[in-house]
C-alpha atoms as a PDB file:
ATOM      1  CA  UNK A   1       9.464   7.396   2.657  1.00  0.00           C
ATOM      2  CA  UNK A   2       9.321   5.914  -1.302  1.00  0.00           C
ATOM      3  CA  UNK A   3       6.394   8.152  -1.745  1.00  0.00           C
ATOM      4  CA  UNK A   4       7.962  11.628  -1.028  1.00  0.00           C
ATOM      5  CA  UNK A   5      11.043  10.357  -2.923  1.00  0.00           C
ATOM      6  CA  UNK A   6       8.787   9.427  -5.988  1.00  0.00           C
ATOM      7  CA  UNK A   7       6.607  12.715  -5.620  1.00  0.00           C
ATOM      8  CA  UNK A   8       9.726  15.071  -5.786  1.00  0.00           C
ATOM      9  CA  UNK A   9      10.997  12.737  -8.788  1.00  0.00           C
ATOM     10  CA  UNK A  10       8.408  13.286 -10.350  1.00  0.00           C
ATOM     11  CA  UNK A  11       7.755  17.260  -9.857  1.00  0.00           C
ATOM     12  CA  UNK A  12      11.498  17.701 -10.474  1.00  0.00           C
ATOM     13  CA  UNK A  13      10.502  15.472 -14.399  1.00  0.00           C
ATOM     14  CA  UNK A  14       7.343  18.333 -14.894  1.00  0.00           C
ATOM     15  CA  UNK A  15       9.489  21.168 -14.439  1.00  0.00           C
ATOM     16  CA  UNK A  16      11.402  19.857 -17.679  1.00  0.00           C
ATOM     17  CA  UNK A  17       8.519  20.268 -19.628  1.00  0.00           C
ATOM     18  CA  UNK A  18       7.438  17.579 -22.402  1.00  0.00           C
ATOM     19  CA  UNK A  19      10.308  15.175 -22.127  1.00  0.00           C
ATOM     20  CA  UNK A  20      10.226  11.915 -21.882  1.00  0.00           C
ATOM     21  CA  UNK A  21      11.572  11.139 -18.495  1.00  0.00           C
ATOM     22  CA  UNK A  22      12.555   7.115 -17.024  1.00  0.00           C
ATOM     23  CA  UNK A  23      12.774   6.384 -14.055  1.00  0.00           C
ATOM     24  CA  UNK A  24      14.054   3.004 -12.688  1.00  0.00           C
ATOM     25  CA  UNK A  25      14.230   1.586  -9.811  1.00  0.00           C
ATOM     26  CA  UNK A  26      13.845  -0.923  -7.814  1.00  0.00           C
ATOM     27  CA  UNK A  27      10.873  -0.490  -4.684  1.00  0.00           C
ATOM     28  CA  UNK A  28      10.947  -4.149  -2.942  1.00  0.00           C
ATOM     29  CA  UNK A  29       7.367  -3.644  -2.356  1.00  0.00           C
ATOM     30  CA  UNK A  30       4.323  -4.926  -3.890  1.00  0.00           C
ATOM     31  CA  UNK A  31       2.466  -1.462  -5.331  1.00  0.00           C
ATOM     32  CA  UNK A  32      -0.882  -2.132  -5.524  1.00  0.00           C
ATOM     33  CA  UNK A  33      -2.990  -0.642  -3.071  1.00  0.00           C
ATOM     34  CA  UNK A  34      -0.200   1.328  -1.598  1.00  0.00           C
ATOM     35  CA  UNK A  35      -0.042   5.162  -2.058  1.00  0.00           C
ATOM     36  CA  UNK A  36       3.366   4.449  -5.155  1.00  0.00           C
ATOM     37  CA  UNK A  37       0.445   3.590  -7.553  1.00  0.00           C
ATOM     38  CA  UNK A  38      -1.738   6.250  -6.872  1.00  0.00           C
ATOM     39  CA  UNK A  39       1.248   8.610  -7.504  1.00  0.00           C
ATOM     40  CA  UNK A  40       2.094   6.366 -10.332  1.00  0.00           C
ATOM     41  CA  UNK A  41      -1.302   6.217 -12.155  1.00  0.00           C
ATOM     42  CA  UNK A  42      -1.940  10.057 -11.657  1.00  0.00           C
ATOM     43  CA  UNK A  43       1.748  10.556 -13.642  1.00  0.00           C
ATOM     44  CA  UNK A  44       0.569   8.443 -16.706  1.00  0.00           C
ATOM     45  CA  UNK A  45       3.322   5.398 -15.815  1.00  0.00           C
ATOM     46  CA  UNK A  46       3.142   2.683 -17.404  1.00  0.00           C
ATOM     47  CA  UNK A  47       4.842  -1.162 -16.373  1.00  0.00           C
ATOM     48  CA  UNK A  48       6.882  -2.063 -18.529  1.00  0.00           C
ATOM     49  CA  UNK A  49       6.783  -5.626 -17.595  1.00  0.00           C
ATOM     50  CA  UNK A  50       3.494  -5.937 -16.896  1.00  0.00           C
ATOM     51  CA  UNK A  51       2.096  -9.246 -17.787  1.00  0.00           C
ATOM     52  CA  UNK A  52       6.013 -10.736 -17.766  1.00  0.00           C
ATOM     53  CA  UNK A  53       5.296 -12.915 -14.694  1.00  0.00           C
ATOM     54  CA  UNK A  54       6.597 -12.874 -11.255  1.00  0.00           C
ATOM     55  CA  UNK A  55      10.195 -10.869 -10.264  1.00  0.00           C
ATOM     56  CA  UNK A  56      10.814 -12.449  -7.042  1.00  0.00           C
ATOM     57  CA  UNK A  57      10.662 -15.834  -5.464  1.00  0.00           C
ATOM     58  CA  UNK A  58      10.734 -15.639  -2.145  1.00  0.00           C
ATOM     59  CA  UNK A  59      12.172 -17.856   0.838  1.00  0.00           C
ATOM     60  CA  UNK A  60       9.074 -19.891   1.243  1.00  0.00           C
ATOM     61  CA  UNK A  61       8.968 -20.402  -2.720  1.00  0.00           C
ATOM     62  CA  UNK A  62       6.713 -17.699  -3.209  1.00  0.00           C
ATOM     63  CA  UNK A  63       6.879 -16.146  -6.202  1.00  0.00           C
ATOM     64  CA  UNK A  64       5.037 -12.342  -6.393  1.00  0.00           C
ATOM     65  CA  UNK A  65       6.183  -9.049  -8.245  1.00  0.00           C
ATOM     66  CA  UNK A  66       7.954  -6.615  -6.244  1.00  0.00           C
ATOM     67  CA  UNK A  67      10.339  -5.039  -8.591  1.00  0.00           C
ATOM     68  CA  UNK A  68       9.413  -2.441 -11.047  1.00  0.00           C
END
């Protein structure tokens, strides 16, 4: 499941200490509302392509934001 990936990411990153840690990926999902953004918000993450517009267009013509 993304979410015990993500959570052992990210305790793996705090037992670094202060550093600044990226991690990239790619979750084919849409976030919000889903457990990945509670996790997300409680680490401090921040989008950095939020407000760049859609990152998928689906079959139907679609477009929405899935990638991250």
């Amino acid at each position: 499941m993304a979410s015990d990936l993500l959570t052992m990411t990210l305790e793996l990153a705090e037992s670094l200490g202060r550093v600044p840690v990226f991690i990239v990926g790619d979750f084919n999902l849409n976030i919000d509302g889903h457990d990945l953004a509670h996790i997300l918000n409680w680490a401090g993450w921040e989008d950095l392509l939020q407000g760049m517009g859609p990152t998928c267009k689906g079959t139907g013509g679609t477009e929405s934001k899935i990638d991250y």
